[in-house]
C-alpha atoms as a PDB file:
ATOM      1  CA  UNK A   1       0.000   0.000   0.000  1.00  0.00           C
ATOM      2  CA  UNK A   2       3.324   2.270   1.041  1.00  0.00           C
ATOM      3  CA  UNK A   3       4.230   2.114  -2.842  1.00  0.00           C
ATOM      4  CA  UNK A   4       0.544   2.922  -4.296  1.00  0.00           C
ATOM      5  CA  UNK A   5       0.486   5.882  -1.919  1.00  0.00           C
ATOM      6  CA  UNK A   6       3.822   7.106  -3.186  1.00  0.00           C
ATOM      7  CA  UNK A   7       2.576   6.730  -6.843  1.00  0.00           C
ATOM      8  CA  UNK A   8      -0.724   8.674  -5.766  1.00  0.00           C
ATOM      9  CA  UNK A   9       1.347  11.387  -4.167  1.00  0.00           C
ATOM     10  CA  UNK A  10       3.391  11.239  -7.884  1.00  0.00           C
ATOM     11  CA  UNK A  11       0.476  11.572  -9.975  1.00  0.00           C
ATOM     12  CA  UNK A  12      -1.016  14.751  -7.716  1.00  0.00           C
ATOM     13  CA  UNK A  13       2.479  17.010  -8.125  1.00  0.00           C
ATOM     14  CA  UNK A  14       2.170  15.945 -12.030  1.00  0.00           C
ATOM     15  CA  UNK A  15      -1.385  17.226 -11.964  1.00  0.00           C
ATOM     16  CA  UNK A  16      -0.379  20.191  -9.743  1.00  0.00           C
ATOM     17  CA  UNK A  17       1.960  21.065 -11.861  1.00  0.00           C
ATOM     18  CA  UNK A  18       0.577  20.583 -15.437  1.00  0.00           C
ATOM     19  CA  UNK A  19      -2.110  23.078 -13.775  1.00  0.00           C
ATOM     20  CA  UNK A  20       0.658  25.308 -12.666  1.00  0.00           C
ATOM     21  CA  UNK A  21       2.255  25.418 -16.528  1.00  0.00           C
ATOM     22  CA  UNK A  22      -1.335  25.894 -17.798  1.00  0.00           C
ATOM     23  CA  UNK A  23      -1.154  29.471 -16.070  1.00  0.00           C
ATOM     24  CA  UNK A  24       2.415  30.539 -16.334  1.00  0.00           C
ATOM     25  CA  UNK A  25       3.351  29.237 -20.165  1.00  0.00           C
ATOM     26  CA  UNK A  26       1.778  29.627 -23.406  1.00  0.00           C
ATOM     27  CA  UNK A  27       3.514  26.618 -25.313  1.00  0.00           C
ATOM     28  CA  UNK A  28       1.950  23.753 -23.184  1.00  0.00           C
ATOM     29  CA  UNK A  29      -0.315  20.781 -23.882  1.00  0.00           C
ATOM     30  CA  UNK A  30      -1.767  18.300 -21.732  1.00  0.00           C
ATOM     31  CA  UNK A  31      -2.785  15.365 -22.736  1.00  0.00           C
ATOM     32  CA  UNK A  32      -4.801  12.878 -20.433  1.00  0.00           C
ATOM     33  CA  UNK A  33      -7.471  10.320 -20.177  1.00  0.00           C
ATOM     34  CA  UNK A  34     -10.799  11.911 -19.081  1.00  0.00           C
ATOM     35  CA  UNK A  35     -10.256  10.282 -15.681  1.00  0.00           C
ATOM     36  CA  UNK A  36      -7.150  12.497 -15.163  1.00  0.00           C
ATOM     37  CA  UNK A  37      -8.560  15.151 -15.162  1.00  0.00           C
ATOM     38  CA  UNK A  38     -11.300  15.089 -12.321  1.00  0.00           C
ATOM     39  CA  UNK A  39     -11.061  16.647  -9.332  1.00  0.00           C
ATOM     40  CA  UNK A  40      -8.555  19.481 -11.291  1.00  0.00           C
ATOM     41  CA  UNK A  41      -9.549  22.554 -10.299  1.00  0.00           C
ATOM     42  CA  UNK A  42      -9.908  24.651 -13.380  1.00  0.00           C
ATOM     43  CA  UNK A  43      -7.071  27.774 -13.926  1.00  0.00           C
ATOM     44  CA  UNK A  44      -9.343  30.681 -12.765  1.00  0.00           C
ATOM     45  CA  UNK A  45      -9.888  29.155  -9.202  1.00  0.00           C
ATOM     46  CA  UNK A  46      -5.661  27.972  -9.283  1.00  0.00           C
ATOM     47  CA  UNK A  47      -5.057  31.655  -9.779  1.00  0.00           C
ATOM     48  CA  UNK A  48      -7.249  32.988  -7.008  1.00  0.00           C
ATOM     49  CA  UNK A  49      -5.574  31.209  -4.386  1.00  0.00           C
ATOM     50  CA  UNK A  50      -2.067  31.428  -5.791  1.00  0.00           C
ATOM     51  CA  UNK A  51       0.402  32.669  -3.632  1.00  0.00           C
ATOM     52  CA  UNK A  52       3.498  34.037  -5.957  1.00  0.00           C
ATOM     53  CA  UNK A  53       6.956  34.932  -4.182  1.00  0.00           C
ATOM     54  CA  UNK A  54       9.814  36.414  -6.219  1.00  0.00           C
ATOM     55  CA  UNK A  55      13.799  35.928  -4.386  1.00  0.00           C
ATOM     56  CA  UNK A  56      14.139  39.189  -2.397  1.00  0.00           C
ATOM     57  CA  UNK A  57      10.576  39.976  -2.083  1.00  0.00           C
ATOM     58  CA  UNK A  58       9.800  41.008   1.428  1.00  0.00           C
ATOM     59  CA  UNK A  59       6.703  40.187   2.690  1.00  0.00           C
ATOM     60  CA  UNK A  60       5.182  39.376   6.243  1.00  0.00           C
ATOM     61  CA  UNK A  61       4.997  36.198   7.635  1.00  0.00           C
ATOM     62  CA  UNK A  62       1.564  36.900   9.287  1.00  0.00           C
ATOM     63  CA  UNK A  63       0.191  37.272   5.607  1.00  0.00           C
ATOM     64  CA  UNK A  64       1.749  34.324   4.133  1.00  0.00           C
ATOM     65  CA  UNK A  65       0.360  32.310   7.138  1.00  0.00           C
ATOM     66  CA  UNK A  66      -3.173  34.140   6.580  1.00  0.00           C
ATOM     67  CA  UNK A  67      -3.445  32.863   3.505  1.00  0.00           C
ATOM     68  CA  UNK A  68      -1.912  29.364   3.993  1.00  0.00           C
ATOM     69  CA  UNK A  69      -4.998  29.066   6.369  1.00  0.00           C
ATOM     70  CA  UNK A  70      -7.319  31.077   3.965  1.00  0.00           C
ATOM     71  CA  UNK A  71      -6.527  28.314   1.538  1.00  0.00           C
ATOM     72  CA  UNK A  72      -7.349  25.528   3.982  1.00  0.00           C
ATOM     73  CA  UNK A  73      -3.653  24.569   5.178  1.00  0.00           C
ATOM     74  CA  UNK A  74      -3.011  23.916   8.417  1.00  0.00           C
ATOM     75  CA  UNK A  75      -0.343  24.222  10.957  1.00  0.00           C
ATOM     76  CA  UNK A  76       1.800  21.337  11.997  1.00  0.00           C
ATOM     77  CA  UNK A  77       4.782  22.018  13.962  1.00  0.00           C
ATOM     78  CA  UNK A  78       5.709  18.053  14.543  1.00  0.00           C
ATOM     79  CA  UNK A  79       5.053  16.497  11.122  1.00  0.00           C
ATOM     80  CA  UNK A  80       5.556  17.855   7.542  1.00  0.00           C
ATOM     81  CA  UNK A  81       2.737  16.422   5.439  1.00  0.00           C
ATOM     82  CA  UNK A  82       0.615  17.581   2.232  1.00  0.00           C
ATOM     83  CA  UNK A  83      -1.604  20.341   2.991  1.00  0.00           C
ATOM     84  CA  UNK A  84       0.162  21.592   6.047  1.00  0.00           C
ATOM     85  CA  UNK A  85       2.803  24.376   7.217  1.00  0.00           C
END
């Protein structure tokens, strides 16, 4: 089960990011079985929550935290998993 959860894991930061290049790049094409694709959210809702940081850009932590939470992360001092901070 260990090695089906790693390949799940795979598969989401593939989708993540094919939805990530969708946004950011004009020369990209995805290609996928119908199945692959539910559960995407589309690019307009990606962009709302999108949090971009450029090296050097100041910003407070209180916001960055705000909006981790905003977007339904949550803090986890002990254990760093998917969807937590």
């Amino acid at each position: 089960i260990e090695k089906e959860a790693d390949i799940n894991d795979e598969i989401e930061r593939l989708r993540l990011a094919a939805t990530a290049a969708l946004l950011t790049r004009r020369d990209v094409l995805i290609v996928a079985s119908v199945s692959c694709i539910y559960g995407l959210v589309s690019p307009q809702t990606w962009e709302k929550v999108l949090l971009s940081l450029q090296v050097g850009q100041v910003v407070r932590r209180n916001d960055v935290l705000r909006h981790l939470v905003t977007i339904l992360y949550t803090r986890n001092d002990l254990e760093l998993k998917r969807g937590s901070f």
